[in-house]
Protein backbone atom coordinates (compact mmCIF):
# COMPACT_ATOMS: atom_id res chain seq x y z
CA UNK A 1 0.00 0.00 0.00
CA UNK A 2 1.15 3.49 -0.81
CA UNK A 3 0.98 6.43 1.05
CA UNK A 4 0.20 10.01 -0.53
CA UNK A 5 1.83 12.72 0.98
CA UNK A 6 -2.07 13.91 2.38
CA UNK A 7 -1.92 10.40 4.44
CA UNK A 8 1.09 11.35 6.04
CA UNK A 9 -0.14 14.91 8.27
CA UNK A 10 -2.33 14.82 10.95
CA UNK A 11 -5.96 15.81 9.69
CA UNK A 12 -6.22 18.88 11.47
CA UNK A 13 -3.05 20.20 10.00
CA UNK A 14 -4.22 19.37 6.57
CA UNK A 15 -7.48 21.35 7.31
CA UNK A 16 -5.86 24.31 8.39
CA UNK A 17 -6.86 23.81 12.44
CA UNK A 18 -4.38 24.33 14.47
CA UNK A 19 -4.20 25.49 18.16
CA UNK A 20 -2.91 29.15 18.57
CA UNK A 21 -0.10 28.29 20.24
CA UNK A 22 1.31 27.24 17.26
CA UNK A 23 0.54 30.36 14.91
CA UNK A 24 3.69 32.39 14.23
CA UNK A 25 1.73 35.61 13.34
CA UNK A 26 3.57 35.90 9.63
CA UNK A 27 1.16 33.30 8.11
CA UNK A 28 3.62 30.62 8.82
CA UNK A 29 2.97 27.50 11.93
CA UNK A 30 5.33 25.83 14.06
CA UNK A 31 5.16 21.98 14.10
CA UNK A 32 6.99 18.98 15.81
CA UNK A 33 7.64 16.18 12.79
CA UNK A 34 8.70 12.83 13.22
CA UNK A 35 10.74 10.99 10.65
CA UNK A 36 11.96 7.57 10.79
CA UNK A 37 14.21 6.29 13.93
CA UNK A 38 16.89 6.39 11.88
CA UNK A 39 17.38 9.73 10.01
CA UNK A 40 20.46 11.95 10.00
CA UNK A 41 20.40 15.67 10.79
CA UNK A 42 21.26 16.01 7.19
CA UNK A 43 18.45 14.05 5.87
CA UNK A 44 16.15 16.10 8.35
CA UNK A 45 17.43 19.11 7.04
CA UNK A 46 17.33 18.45 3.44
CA UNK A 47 13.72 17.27 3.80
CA UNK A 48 12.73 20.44 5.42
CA UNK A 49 14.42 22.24 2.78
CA UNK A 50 13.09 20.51 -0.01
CA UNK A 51 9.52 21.16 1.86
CA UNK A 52 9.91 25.25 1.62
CA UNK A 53 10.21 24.86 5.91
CA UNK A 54 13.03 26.38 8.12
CA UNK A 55 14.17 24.41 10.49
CA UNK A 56 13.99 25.56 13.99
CA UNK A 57 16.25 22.79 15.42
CA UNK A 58 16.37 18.78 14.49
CA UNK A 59 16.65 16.13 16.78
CA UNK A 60 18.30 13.53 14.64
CA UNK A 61 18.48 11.23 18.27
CA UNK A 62 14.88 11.13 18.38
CA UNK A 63 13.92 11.21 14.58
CA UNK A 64 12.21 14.70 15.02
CA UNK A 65 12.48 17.85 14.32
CA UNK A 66 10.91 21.53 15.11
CA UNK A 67 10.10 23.32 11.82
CA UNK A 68 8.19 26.07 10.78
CA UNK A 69 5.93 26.26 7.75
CA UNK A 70 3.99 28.22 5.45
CA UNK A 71 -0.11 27.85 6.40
CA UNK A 72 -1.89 24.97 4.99
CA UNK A 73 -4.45 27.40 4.02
């Protein structure tokens, strides 16, 4: 079975409700993504990159990173 990309963020997210606390004020949100057990802070990086994000700070040890985004919306 494949996985679109829609499959892959929490439903909320993908309908544009998220809690205030995670509104940046500049139209961009601040999440907490996981990515596989196993990923490099490289790989993080390059995937938030590739994903128009900045990265706040990764957490390679954890597979997780903070990033901020542009708005669903």
């Amino acid at each position: 079975m494949e996985l679109a990309p829609e499959d892959k963020i929490h439903p909320r997210v993908l309908a544009g409700q998220v809690e205030d606390y995670a509104l940046v004020g500049d139209g961009r949100i601040d999440l907490y993504v996981r990515f596989y057990d196993d990923a490099s802070a490289e790989s993080i990086e390059a995937a938030v990159e590739m994903a128009d994000g900045e990265l706040i700070q990764a957490l390679p040890e954890v597979g997780a990173a903070f990033v901020r985004v542009n708005s669903l919306e």
